[in-house]
PDB file of N, CA and C in Angstrom:
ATOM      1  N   UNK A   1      -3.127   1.649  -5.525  1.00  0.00           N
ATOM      2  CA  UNK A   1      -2.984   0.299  -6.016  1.00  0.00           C
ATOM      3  C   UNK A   1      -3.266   0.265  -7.502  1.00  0.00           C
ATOM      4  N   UNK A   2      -4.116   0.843  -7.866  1.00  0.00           N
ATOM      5  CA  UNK A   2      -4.720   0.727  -9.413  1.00  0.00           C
ATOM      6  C   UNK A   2      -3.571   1.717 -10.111  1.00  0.00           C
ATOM      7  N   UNK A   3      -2.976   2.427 -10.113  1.00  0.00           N
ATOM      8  CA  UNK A   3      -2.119   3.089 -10.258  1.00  0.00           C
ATOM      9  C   UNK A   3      -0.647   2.208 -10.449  1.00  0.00           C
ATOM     10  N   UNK A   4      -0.357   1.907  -9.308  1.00  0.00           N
ATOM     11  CA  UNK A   4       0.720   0.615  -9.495  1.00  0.00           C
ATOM     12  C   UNK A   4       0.466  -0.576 -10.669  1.00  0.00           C
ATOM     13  N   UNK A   5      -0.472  -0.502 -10.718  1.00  0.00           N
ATOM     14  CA  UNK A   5      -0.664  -2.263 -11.439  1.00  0.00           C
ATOM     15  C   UNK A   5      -0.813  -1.239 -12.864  1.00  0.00           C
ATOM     16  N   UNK A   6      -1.412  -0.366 -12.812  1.00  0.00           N
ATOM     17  CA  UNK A   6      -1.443   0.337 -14.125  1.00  0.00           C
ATOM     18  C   UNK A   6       0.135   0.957 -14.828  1.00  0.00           C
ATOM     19  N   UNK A   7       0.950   0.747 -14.157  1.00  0.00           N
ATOM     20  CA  UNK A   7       2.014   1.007 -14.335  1.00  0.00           C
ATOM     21  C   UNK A   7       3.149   0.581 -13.875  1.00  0.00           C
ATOM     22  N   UNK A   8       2.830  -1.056 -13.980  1.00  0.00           N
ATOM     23  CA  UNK A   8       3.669  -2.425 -13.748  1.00  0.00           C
ATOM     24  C   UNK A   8       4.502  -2.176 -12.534  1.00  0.00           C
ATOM     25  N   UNK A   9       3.868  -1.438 -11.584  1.00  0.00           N
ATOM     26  CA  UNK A   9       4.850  -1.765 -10.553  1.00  0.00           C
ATOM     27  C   UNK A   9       5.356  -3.164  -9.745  1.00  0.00           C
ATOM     28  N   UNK A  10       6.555  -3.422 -10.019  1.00  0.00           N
ATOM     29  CA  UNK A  10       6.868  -4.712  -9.642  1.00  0.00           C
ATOM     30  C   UNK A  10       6.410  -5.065  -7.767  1.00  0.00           C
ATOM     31  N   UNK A  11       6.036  -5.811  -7.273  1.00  0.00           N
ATOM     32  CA  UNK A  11       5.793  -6.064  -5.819  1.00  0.00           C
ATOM     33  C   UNK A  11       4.487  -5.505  -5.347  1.00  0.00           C
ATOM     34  N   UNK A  12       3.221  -4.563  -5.880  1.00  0.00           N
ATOM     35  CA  UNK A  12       2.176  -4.830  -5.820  1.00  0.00           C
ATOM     36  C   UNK A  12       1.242  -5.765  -7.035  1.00  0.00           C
ATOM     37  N   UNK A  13       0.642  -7.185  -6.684  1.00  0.00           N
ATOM     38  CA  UNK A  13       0.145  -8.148  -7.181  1.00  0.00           C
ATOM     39  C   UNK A  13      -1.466  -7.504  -7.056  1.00  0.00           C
ATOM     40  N   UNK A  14      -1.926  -6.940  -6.212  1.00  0.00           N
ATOM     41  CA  UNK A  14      -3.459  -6.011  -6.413  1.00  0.00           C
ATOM     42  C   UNK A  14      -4.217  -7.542  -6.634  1.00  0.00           C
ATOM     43  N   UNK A  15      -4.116  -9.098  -5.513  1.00  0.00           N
ATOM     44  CA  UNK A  15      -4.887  -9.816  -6.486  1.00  0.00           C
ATOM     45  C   UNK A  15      -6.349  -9.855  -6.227  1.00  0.00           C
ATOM     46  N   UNK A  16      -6.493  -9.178  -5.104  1.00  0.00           N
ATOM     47  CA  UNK A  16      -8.353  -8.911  -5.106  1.00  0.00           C
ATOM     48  C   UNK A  16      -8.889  -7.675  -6.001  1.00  0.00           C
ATOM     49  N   UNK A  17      -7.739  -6.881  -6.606  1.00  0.00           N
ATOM     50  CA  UNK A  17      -8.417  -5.857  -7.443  1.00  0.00           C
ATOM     51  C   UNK A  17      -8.886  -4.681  -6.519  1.00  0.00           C
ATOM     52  N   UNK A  18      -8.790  -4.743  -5.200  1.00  0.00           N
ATOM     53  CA  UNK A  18      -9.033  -3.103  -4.470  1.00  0.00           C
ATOM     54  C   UNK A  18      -9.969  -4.185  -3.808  1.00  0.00           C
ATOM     55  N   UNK A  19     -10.683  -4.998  -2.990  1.00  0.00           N
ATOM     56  CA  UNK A  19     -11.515  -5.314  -2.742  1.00  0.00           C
ATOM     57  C   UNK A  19     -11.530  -5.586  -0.989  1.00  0.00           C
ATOM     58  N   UNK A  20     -10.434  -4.981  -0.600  1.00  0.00           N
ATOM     59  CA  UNK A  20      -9.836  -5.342   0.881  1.00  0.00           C
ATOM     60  C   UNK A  20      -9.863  -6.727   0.808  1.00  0.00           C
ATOM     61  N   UNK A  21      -9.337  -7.611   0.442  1.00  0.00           N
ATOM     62  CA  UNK A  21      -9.395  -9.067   0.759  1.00  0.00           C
ATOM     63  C   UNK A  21      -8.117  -9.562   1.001  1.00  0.00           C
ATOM     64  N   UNK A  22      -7.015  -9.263   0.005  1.00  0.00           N
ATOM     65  CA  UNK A  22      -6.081  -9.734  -0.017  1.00  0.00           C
ATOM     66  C   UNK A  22      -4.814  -9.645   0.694  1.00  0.00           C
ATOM     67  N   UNK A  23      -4.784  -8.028   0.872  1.00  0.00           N
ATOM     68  CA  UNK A  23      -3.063  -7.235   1.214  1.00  0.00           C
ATOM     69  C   UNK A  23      -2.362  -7.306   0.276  1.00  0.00           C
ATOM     70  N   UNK A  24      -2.629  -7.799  -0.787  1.00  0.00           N
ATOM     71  CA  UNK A  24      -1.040  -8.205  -1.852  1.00  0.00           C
ATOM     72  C   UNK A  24      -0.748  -6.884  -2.116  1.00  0.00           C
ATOM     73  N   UNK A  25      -1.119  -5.812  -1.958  1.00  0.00           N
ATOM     74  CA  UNK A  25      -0.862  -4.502  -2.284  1.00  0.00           C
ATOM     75  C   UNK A  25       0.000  -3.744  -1.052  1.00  0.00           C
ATOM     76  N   UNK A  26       0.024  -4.601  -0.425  1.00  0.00           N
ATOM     77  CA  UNK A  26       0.750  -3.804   0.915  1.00  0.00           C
ATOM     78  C   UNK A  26       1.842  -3.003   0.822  1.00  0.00           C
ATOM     79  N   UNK A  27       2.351  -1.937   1.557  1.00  0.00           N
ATOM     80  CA  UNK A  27       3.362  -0.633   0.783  1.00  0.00           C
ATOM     81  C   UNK A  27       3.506  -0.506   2.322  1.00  0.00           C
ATOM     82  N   UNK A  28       4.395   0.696   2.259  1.00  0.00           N
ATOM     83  CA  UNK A  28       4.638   1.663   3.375  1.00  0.00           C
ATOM     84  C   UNK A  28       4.902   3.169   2.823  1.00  0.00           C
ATOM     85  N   UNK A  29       4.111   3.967   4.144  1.00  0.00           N
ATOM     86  CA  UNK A  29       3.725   5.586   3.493  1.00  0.00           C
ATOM     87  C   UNK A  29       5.428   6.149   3.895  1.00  0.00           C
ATOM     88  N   UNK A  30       5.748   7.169   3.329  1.00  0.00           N
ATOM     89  CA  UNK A  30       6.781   7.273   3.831  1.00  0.00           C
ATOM     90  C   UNK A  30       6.501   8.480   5.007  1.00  0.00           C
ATOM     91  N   UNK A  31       7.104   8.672   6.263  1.00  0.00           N
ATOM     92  CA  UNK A  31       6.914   9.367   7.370  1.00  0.00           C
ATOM     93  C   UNK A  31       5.932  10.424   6.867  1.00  0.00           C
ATOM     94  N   UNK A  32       6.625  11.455   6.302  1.00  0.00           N
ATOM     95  CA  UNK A  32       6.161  12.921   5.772  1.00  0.00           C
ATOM     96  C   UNK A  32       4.835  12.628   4.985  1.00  0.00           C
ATOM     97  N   UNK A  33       4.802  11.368   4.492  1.00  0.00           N
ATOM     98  CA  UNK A  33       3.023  11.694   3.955  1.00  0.00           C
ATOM     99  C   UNK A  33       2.110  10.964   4.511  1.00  0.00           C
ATOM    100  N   UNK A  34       2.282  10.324   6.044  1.00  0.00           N
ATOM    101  CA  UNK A  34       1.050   9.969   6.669  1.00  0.00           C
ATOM    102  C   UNK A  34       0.159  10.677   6.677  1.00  0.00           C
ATOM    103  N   UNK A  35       0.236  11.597   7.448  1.00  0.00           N
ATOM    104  CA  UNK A  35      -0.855  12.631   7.761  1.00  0.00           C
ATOM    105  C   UNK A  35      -1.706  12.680   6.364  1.00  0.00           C
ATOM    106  N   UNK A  36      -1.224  12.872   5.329  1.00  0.00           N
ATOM    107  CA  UNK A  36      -2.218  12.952   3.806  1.00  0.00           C
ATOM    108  C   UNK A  36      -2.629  12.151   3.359  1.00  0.00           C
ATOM    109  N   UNK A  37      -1.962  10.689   3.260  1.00  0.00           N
ATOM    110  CA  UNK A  37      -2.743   9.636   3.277  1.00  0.00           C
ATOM    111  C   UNK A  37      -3.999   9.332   4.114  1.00  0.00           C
ATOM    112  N   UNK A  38      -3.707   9.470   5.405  1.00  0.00           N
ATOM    113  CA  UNK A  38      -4.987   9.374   6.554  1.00  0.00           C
ATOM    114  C   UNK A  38      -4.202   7.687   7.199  1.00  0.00           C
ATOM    115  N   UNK A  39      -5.283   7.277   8.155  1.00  0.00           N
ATOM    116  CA  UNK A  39      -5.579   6.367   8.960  1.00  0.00           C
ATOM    117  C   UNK A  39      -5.848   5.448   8.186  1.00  0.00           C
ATOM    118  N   UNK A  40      -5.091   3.997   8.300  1.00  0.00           N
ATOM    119  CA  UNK A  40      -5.997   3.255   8.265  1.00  0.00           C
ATOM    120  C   UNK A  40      -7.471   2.417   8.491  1.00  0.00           C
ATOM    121  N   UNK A  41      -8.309   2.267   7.992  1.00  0.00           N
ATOM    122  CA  UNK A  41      -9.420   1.342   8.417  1.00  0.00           C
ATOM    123  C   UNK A  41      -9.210   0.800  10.132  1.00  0.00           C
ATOM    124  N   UNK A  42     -10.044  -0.134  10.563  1.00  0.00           N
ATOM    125  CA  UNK A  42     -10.294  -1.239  11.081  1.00  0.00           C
ATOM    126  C   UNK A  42     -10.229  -2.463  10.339  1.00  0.00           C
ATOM    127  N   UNK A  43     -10.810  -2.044   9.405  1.00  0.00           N
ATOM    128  CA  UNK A  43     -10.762  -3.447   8.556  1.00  0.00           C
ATOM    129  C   UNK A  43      -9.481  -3.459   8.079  1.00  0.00           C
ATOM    130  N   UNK A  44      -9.046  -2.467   7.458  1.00  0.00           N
ATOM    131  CA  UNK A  44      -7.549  -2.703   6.838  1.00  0.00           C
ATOM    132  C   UNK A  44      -6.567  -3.098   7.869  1.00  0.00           C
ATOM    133  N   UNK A  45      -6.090  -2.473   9.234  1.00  0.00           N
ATOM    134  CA  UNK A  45      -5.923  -3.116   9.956  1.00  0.00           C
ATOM    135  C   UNK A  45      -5.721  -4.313  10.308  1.00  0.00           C
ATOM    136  N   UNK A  46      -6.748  -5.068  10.480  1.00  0.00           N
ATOM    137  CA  UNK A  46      -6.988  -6.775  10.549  1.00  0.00           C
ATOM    138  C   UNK A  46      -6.285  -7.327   9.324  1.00  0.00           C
ATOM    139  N   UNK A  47      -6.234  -6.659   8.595  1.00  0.00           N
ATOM    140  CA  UNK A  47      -5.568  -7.253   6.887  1.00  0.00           C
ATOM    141  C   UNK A  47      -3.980  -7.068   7.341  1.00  0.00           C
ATOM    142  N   UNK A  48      -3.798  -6.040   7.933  1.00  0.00           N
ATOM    143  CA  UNK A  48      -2.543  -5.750   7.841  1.00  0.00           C
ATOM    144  C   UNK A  48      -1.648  -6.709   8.882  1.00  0.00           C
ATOM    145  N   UNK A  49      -2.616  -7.170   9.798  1.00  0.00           N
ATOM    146  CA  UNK A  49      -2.046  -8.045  10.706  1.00  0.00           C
ATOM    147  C   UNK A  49      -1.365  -9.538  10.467  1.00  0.00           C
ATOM    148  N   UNK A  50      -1.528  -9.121   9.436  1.00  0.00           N
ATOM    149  CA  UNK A  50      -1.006 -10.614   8.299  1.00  0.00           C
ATOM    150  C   UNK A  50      -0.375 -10.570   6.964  1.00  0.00           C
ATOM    151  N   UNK A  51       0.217  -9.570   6.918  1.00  0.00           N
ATOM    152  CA  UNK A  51       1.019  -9.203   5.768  1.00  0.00           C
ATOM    153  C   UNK A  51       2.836  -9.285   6.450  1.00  0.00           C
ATOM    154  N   UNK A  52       3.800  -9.520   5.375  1.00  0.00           N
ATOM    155  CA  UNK A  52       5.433  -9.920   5.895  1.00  0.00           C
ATOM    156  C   UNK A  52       5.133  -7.772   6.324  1.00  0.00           C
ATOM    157  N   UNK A  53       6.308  -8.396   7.413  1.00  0.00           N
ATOM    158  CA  UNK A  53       7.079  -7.021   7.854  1.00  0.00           C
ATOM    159  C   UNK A  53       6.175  -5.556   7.897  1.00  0.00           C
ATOM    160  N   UNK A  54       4.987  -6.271   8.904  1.00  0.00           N
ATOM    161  CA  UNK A  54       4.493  -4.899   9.210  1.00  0.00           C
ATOM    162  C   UNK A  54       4.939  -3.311   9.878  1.00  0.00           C
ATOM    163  N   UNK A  55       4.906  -2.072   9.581  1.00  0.00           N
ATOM    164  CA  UNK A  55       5.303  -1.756  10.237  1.00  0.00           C
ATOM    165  C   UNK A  55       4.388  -0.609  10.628  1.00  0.00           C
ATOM    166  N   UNK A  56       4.253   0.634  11.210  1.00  0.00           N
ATOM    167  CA  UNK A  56       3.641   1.475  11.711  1.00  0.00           C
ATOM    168  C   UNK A  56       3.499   2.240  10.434  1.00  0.00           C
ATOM    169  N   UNK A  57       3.774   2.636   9.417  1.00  0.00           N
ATOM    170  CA  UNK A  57       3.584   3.047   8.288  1.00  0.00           C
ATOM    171  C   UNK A  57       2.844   2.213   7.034  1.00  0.00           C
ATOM    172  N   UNK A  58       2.827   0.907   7.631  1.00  0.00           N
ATOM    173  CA  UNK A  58       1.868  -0.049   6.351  1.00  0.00           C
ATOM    174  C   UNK A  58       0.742   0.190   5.817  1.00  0.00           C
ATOM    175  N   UNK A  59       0.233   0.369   5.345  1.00  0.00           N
ATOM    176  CA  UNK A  59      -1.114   0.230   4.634  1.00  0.00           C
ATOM    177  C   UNK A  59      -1.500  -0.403   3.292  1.00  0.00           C
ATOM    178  N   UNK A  60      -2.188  -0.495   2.724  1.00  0.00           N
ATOM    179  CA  UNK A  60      -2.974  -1.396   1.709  1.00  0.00           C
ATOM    180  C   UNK A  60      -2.950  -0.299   0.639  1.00  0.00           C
ATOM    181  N   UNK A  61      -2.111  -0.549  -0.066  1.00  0.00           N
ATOM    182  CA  UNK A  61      -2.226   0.743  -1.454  1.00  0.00           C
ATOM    183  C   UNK A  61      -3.947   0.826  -2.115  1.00  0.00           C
ATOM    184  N   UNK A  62      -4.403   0.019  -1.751  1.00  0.00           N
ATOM    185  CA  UNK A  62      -5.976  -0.191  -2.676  1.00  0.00           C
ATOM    186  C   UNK A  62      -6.920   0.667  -1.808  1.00  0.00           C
ATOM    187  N   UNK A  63      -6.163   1.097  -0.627  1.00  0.00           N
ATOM    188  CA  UNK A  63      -7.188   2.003   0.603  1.00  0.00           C
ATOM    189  C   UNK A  63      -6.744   3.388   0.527  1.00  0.00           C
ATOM    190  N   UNK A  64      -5.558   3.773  -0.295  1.00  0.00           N
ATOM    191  CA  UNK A  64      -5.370   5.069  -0.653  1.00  0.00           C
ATOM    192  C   UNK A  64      -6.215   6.107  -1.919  1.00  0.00           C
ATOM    193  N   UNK A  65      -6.694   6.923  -1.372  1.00  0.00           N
ATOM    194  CA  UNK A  65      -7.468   7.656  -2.415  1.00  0.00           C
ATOM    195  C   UNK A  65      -6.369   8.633  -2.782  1.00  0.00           C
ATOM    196  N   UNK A  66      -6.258   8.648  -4.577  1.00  0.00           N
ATOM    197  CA  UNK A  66      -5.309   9.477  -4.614  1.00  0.00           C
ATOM    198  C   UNK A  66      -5.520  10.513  -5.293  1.00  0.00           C
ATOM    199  N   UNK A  67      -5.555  11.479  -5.232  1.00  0.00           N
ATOM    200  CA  UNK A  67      -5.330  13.271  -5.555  1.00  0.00           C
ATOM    201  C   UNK A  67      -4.703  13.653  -5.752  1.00  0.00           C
ATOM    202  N   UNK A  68      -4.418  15.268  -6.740  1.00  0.00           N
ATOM    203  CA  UNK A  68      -3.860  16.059  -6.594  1.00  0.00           C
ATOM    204  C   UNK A  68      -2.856  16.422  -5.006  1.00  0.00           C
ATOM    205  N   UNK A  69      -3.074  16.471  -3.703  1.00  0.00           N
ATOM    206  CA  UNK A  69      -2.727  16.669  -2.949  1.00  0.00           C
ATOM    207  C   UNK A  69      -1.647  15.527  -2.556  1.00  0.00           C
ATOM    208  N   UNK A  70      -1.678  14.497  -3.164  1.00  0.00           N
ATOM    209  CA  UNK A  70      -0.557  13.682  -3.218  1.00  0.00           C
ATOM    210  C   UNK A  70       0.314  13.173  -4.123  1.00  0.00           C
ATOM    211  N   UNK A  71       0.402  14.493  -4.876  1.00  0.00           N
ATOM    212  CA  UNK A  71       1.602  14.843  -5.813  1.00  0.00           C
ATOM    213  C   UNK A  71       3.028  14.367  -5.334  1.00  0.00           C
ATOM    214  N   UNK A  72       3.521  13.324  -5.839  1.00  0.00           N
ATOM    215  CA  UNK A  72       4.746  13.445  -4.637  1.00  0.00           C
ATOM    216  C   UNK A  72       5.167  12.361  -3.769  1.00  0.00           C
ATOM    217  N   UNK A  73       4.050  12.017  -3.393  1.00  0.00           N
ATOM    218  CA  UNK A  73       3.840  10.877  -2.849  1.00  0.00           C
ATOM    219  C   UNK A  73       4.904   9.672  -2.785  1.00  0.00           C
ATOM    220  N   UNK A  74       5.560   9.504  -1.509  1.00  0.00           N
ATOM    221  CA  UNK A  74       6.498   8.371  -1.495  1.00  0.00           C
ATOM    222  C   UNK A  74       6.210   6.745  -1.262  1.00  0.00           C
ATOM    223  N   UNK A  75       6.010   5.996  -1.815  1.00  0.00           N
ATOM    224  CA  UNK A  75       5.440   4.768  -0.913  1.00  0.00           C
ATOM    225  C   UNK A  75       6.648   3.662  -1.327  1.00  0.00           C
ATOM    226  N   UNK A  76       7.123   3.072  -0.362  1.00  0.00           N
ATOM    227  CA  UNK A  76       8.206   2.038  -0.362  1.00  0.00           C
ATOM    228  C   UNK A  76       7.383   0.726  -0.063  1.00  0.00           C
ATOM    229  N   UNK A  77       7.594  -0.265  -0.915  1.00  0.00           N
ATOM    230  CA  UNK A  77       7.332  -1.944  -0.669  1.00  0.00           C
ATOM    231  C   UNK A  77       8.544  -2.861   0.162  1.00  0.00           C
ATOM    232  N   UNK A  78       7.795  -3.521   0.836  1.00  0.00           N
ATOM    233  CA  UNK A  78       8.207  -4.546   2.008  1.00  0.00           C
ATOM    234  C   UNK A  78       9.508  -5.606   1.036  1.00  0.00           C
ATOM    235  N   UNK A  79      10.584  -5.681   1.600  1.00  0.00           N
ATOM    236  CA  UNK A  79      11.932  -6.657   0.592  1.00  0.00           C
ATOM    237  C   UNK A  79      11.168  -7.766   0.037  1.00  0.00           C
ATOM    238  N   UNK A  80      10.254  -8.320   0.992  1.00  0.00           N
ATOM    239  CA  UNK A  80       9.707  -9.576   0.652  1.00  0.00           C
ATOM    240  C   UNK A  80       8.870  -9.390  -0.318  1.00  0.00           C
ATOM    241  N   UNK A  81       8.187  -8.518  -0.751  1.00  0.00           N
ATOM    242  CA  UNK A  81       7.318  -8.451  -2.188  1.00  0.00           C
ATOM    243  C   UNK A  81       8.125  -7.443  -3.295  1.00  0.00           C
ATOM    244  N   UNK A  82      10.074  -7.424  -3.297  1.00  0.00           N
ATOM    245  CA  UNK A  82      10.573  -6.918  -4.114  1.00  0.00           C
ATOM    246  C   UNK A  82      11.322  -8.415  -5.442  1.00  0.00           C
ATOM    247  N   UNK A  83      11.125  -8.187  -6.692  1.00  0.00           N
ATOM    248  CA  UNK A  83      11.366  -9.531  -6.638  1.00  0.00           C
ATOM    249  C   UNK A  83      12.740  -9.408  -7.696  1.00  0.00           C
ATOM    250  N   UNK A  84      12.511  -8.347  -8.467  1.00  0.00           N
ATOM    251  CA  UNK A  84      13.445  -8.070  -9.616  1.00  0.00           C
ATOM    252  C   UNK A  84      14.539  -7.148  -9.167  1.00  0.00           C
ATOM    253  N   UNK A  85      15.607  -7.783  -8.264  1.00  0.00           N
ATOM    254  CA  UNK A  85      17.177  -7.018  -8.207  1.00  0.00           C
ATOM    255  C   UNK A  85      18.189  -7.040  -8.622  1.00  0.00           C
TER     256      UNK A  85
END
């Protein structure tokens, strides 16, 4: 998430700042890098249960720790938080 906003990505808004509150950061992992991302929370979870167009790949970009090991890294945003086409 801090990454996105640090580099104007259009459709994450980050408006709690990483604080699990919001979802405005909501993404999807792409297949091949679940496993490296990890699991979501419980708590993130419950967040996620209320974000547009959940899907089995959603998560909260502000719950990703990011590394070296996710060089590469694909993450696609939901149509509904795309705004500039």
């Amino acid at each position: 998430m801090h990454g996105a906003v640090v580099n104007m990505v259009d459709g994450i808004l980050a408006e709690c700042g990483g604080a699990l509150t919001c979802a405005t950061c909501h993404c999807y992992i792409d297949d091949n890098w679940t496993e490296k991302t990890g699991l979501a929370t419980a708590h993130e979870k419950q967040k996620l249960k209320f974000v547009n167009q959940p899907k089995a790949n959603s998560r909260l970009s502000c719950q990703i720790t990011v590394d070296e090991s996710l060089d590469g890294l694909k993450v696609y945003l939901p149509e509904s938080q795309v705004w500039n086409r």
